[in-house]
Protein backbone atom coordinates (compact mmCIF):
# COMPACT_ATOMS: atom_id res chain seq x y z
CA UNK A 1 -23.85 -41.35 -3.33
CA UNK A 2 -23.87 -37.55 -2.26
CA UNK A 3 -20.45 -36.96 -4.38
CA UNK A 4 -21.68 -38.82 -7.22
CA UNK A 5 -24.72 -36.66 -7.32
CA UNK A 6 -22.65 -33.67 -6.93
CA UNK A 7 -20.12 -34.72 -9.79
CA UNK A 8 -23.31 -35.19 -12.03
CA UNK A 9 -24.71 -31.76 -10.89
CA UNK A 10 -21.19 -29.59 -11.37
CA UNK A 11 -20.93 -31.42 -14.60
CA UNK A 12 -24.42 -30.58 -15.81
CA UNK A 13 -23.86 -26.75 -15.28
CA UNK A 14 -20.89 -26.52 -16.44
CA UNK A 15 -22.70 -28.07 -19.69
CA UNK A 16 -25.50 -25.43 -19.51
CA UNK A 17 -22.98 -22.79 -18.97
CA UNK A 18 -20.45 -23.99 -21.71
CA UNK A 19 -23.41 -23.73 -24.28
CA UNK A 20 -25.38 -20.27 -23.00
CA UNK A 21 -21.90 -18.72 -22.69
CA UNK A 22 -21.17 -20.01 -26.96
CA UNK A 23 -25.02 -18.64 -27.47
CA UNK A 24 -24.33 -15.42 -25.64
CA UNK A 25 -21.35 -14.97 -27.63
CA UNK A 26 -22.43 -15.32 -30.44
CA UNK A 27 -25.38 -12.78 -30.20
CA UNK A 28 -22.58 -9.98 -29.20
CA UNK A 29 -21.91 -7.78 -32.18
CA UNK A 30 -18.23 -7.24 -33.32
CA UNK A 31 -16.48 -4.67 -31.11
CA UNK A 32 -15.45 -1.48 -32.85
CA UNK A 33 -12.56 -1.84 -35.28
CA UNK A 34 -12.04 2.32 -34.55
CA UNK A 35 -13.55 3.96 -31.92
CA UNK A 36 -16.60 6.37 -32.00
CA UNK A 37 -15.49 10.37 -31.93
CA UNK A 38 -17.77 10.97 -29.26
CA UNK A 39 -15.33 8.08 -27.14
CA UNK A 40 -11.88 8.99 -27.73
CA UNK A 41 -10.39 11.15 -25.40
CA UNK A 42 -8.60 14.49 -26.55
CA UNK A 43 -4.98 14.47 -27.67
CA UNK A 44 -2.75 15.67 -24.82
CA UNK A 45 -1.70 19.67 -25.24
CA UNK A 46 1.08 18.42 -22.29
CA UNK A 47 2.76 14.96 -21.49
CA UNK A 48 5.71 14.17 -19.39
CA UNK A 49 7.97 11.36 -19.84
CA UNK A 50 10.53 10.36 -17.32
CA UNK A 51 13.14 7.67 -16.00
CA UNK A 52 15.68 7.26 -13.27
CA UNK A 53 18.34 4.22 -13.50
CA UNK A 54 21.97 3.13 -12.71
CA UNK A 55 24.52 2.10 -16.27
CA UNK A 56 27.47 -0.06 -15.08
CA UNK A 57 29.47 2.41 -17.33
CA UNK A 58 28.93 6.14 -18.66
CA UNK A 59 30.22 6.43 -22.00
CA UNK A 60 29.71 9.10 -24.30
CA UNK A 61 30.98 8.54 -27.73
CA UNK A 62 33.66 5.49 -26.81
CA UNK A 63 34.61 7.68 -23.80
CA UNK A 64 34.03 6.40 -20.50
CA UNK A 65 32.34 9.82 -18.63
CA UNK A 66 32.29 7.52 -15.46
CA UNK A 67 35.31 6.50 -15.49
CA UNK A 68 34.35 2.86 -16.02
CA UNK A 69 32.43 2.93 -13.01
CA UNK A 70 28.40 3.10 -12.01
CA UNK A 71 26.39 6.37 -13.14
CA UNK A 72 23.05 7.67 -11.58
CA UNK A 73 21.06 9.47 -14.76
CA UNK A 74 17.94 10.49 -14.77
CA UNK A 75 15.10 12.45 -17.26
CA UNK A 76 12.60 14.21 -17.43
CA UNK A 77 10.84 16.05 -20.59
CA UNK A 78 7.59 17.70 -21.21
CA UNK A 79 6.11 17.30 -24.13
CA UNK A 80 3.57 20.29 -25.98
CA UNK A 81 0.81 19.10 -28.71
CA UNK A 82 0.73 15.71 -28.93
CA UNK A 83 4.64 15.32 -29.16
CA UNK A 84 5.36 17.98 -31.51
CA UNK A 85 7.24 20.08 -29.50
CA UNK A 86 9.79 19.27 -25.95
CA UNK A 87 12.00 20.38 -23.79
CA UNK A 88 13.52 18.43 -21.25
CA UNK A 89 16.41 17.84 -19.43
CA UNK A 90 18.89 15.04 -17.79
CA UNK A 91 21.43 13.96 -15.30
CA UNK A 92 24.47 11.46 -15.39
CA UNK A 93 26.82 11.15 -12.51
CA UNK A 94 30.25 11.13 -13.88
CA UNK A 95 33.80 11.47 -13.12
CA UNK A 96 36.01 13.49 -14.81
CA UNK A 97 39.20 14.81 -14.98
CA UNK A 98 38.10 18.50 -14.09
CA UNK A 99 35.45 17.05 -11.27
CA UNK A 100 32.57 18.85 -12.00
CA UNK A 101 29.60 17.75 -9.80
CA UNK A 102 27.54 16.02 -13.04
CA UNK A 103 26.85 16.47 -16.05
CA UNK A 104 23.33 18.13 -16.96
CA UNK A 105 21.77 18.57 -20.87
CA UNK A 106 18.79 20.75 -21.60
CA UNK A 107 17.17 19.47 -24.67
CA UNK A 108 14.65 21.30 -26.73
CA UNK A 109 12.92 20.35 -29.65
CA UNK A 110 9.90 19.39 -32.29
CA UNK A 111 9.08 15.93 -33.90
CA UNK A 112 6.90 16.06 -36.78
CA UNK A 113 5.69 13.65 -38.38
CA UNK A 114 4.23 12.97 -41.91
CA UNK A 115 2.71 9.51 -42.16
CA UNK A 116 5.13 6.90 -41.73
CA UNK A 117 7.89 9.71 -41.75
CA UNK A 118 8.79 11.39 -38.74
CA UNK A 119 11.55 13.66 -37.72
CA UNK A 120 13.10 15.20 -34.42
CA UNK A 121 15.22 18.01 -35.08
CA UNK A 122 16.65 19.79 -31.55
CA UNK A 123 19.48 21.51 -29.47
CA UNK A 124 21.38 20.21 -26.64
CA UNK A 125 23.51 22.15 -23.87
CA UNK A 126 25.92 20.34 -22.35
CA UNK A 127 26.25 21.52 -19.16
CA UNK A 128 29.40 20.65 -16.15
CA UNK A 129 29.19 22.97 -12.81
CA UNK A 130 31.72 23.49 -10.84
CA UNK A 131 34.44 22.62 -13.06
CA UNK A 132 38.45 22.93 -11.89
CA UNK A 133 40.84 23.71 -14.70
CA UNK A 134 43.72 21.16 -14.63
CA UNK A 135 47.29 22.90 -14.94
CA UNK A 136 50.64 22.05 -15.41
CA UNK A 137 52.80 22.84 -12.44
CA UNK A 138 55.84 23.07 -14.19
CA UNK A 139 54.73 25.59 -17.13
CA UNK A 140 53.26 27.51 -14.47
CA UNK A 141 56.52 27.39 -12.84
CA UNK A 142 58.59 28.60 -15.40
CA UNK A 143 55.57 30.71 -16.88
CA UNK A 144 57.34 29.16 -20.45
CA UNK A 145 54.15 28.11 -22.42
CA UNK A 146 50.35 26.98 -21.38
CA UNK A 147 49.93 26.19 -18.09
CA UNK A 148 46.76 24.78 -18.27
CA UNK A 149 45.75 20.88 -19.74
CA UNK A 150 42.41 22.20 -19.65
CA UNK A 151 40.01 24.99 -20.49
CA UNK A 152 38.56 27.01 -18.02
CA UNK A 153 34.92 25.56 -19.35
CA UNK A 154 34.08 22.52 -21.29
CA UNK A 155 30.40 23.16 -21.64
CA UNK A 156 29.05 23.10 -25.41
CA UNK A 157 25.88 23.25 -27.36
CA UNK A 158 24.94 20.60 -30.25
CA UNK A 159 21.99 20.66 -32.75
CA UNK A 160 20.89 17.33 -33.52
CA UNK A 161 18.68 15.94 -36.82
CA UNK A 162 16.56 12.51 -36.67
CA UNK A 163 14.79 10.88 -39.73
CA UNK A 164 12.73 7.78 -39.12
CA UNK A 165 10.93 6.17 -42.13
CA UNK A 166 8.77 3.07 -40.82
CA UNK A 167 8.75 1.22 -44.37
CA UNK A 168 6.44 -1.86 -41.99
CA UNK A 169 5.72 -2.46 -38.62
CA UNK A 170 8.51 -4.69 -37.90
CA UNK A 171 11.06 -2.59 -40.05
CA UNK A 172 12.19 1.21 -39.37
CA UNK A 173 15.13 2.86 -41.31
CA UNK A 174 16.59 6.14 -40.21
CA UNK A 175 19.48 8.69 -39.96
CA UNK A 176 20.69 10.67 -37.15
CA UNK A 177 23.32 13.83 -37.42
């Protein structure tokens, strides 16, 4: 008798809920489709984006920089005005034939954008420490010719251009050089 009474109860306020909840509802006005000025927050003059993680394989430009083995990178960049401008900088693990310690890039940059346009146009430096020439032992012998394989430094610069056109949401075309 008790549960029955109990069943009838739960399933009369769940009833009285059900409908105040649809009458509630209903009385709510629309939320905001943008919000007020007075609510949004400021853009950002600085952001930061960063990530650590572990690739099976290093490979920059079909060239294994790891050789075909596990790499550590990590980045970091700061970012000035809403995105505009950056500088950053990361970190791969790799293993090379003149063993430096890593590889580390600085990056520096701005991305502006014009409506569904946007660009990032920036500089890298490539960056090895601790490099060791590699040499050939028997041109050094005879002193006949080069007796190095390698240069005494590999590290380079590179400017790099990005176009991004976002013709729809689900559909972006770009160029990079």
């Amino acid at each position: 008798m008790i549960s029955k009474l109990f069943k009838q109860g739960a399933a009369a306020s769940l009833a009285t809920f059900l409908c105040l909840g649809q009458v509630q509802a209903a009385d709510m006005p629309a939320p905001p489709k943008e919000m007020p000025p007075e609510a949004k927050a400021p853009d950002p003059l600085i952001g930061f984006a960063f990530y650590s993680q572990y690739a099976s394989d290093y490979n920059f430009r079909g060239v294994s920089q790891s050789n075909l083995q596990g790499s550590y990178q990590t980045f970091f960049e700061a970012q000035f005005f809403n995105n505009f401008a950056y500088a950053g900088l990361y970190t791969w693990q790799t293993r090379l034939p003149t063993r430096p310690d890593f590889e580390f890039d600085l990056v520096a940059g701005i991305r502006p954008t014009f409506d569904k346009l946007s660009f990032d146009l920036g500089v890298i430096y490539y960056y090895y420490p601790n490099e060791q020439r590699i040499f050939n032992a028997a041109n050094l012998a005879s002193g006949i010719g080069n007796p190095f394989y390698t240069t005494a430094n590999t590290d380079f610069i590179e400017y790099a251009g990005k176009a991004l056109y976002q013709a729809t949401p689900e559909l972006a075309i770009g160029a990079n050089v």
